[in-house]
N, C-alpha and C. Protein backbone atom coordinates (compact mmCIF):
# COMPACT_ATOMS: atom_id res chain seq x y z
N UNK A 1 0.84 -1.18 0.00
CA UNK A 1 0.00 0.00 0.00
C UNK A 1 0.89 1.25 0.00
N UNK A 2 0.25 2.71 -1.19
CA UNK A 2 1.51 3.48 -1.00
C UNK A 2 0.41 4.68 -0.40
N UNK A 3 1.35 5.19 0.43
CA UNK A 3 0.64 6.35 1.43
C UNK A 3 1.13 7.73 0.38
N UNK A 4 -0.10 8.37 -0.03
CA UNK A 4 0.11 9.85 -0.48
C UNK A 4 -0.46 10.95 0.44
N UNK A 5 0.08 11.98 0.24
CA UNK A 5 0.24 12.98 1.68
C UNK A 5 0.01 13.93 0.13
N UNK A 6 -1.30 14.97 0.60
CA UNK A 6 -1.37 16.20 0.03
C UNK A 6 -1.46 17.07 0.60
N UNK A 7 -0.35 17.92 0.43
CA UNK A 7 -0.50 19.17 1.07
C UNK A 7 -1.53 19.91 1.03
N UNK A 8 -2.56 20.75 2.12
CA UNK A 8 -3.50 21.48 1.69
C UNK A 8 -2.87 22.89 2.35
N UNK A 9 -3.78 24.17 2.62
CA UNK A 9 -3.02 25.20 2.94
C UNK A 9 -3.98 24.72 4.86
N UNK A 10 -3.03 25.51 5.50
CA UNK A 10 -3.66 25.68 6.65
C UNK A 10 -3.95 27.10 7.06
N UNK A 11 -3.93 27.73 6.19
CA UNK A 11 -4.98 28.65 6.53
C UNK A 11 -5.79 29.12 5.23
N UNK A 12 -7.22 29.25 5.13
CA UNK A 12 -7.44 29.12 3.93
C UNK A 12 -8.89 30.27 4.15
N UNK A 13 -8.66 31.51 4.23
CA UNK A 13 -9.67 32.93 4.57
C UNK A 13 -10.29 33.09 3.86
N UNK A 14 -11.78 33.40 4.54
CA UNK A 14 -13.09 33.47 3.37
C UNK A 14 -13.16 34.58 4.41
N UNK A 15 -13.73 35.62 3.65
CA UNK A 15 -14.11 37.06 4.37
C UNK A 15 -16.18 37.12 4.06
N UNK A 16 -16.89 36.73 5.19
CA UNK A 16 -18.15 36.75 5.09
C UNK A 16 -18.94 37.82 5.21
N UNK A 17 -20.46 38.01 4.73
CA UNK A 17 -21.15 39.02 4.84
C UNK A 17 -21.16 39.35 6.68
N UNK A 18 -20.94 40.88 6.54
CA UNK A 18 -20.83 41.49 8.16
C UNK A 18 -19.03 41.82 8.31
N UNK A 19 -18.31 41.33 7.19
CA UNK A 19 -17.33 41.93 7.77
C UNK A 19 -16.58 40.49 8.84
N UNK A 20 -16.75 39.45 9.02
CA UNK A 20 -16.43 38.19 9.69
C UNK A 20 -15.75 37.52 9.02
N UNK A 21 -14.24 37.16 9.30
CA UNK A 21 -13.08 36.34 8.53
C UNK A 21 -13.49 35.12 8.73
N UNK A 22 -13.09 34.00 8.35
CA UNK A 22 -13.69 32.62 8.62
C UNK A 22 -11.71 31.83 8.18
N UNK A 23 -11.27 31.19 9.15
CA UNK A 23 -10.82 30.10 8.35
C UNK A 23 -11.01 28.60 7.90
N UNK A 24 -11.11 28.19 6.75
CA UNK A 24 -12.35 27.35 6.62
C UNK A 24 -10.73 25.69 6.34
N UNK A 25 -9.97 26.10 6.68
CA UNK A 25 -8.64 24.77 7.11
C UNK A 25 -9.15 24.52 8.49
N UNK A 26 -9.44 25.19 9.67
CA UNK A 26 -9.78 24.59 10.87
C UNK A 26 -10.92 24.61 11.06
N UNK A 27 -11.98 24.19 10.00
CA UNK A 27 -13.14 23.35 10.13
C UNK A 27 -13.18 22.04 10.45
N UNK A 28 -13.26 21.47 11.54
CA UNK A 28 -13.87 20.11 11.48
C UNK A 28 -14.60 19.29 11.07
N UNK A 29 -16.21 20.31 11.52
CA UNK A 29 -17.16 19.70 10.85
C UNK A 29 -18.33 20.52 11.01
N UNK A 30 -19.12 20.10 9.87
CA UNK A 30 -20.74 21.31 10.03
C UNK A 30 -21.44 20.78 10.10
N UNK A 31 -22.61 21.11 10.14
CA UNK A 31 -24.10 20.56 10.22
C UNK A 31 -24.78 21.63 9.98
N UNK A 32 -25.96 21.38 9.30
CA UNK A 32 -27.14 22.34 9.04
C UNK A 32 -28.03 22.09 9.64
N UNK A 33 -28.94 23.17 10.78
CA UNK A 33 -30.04 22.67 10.87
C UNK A 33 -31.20 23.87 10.77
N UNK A 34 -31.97 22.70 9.68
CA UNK A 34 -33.15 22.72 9.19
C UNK A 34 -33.74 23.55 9.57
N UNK A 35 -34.52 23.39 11.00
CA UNK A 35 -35.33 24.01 11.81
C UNK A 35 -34.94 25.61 12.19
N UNK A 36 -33.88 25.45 12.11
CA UNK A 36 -33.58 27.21 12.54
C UNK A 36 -32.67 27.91 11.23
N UNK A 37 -32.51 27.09 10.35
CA UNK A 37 -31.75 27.62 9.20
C UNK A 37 -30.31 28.12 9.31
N UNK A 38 -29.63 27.71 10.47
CA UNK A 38 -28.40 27.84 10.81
C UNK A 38 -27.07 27.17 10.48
N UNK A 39 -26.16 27.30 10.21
CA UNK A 39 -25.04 26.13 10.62
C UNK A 39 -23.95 26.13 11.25
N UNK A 40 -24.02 25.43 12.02
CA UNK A 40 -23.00 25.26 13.50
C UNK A 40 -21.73 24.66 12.86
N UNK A 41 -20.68 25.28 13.17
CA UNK A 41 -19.09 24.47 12.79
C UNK A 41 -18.61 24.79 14.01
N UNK A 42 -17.98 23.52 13.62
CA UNK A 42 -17.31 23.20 14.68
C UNK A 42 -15.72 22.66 14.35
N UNK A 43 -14.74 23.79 15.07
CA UNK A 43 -13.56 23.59 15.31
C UNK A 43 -12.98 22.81 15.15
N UNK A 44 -11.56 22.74 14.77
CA UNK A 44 -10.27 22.05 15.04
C UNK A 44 -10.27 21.93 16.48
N UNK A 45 -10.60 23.21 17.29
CA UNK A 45 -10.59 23.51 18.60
C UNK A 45 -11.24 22.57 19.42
N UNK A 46 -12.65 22.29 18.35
CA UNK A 46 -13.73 21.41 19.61
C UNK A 46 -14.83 22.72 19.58
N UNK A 47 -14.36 23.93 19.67
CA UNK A 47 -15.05 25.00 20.13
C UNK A 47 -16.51 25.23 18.59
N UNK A 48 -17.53 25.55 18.53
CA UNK A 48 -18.52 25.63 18.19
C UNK A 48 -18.63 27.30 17.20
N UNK A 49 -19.46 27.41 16.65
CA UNK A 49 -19.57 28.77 15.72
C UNK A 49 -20.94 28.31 15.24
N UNK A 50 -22.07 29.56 15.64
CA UNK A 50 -23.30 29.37 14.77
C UNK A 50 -23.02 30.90 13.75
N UNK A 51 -23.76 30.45 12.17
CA UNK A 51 -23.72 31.08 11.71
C UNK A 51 -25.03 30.86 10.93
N UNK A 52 -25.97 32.64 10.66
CA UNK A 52 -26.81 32.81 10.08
C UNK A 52 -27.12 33.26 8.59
N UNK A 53 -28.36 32.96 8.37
CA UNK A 53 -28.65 34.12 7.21
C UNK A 53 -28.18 34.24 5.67
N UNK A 54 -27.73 35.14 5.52
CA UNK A 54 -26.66 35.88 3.81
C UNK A 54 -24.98 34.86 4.30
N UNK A 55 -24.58 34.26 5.35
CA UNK A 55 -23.34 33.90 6.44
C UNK A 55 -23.26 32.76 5.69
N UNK A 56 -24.28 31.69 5.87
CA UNK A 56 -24.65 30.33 5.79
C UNK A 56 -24.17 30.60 4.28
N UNK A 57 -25.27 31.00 3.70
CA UNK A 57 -24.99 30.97 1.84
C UNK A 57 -23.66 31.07 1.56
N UNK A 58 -22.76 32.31 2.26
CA UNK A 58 -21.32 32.07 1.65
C UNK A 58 -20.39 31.70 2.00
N UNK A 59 -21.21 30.99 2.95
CA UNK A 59 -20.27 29.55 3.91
C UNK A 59 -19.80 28.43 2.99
N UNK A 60 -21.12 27.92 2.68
CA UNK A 60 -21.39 26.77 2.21
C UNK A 60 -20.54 26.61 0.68
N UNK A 61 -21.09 28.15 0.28
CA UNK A 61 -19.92 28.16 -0.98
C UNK A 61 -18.93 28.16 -1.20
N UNK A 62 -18.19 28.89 -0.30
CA UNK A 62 -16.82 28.80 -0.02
C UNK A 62 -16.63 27.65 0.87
N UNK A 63 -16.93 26.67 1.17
CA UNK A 63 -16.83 25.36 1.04
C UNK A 63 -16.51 24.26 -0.02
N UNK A 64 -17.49 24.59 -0.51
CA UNK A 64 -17.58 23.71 -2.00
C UNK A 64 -16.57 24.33 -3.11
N UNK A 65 -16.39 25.73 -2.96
CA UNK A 65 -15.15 25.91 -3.72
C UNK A 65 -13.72 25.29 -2.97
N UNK A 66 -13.53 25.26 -1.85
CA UNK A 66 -12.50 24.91 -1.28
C UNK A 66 -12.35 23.16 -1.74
N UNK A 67 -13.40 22.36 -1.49
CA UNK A 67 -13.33 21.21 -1.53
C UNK A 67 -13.03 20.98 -2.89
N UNK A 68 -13.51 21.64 -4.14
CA UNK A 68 -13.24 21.74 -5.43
C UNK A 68 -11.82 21.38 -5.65
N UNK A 69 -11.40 22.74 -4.88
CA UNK A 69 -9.78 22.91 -5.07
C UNK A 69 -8.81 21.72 -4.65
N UNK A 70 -9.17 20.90 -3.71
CA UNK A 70 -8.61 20.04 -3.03
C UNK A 70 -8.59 18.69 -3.48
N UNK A 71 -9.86 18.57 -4.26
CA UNK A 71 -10.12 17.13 -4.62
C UNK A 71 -9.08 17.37 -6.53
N UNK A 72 -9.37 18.68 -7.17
CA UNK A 72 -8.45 18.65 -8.53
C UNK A 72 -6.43 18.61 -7.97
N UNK A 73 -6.31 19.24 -7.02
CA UNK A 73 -5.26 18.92 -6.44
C UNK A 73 -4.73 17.13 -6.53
N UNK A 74 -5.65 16.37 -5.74
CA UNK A 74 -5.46 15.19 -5.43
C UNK A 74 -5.69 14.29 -6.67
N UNK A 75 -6.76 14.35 -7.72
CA UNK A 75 -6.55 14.01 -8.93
C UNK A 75 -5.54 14.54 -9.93
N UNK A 76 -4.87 15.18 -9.61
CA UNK A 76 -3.27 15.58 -10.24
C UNK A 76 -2.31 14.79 -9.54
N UNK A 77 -2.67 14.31 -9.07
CA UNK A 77 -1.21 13.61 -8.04
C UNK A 77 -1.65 11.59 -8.12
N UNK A 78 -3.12 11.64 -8.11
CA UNK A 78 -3.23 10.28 -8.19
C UNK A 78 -3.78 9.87 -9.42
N UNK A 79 -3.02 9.94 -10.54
CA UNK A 79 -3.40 9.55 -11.88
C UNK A 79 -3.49 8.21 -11.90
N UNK A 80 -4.68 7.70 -12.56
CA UNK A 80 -4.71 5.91 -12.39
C UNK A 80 -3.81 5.54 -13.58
């Protein structure tokens, strides 16, 4: 088995509506919930972040662009 190691950046700044920096490398993990239209991330730290509103929308996007970036990264490196 061969172990590949991709570098990603560790710090990786999304500047959100309100003026709120985000670094979205010490995301752990999110969740959406439904009921209040929020989404809670949660830390590298452990520590928690709710975010609302116009927040959420360019959360989520700048998510999916990040993950974009990461997964064409890793298909450059693991050519079958």
């Amino acid at each position: 088995m061969t172990t590949t190691i991709v570098k990603v950046p560790s710090c990786w700044m999304v500047l959100l509506p309100g003026n709120r920096w985000v670094n979205l490398a010490q995301i752990a993990e999110v969740e959406f919930v439904e009921d209040t239209h929020q989404l809670v991330v949660t830390w590298a730290s452990g520590s928690q972040s709710h975010f609302e509103g116009e927040q959420v929308a360019y959360l989520v996007q700048s998510l999916e662009e990040s993950r974009n970036a990461i997964e064409e990264r890793v298909s450059q490196i693991l050519v079958p």
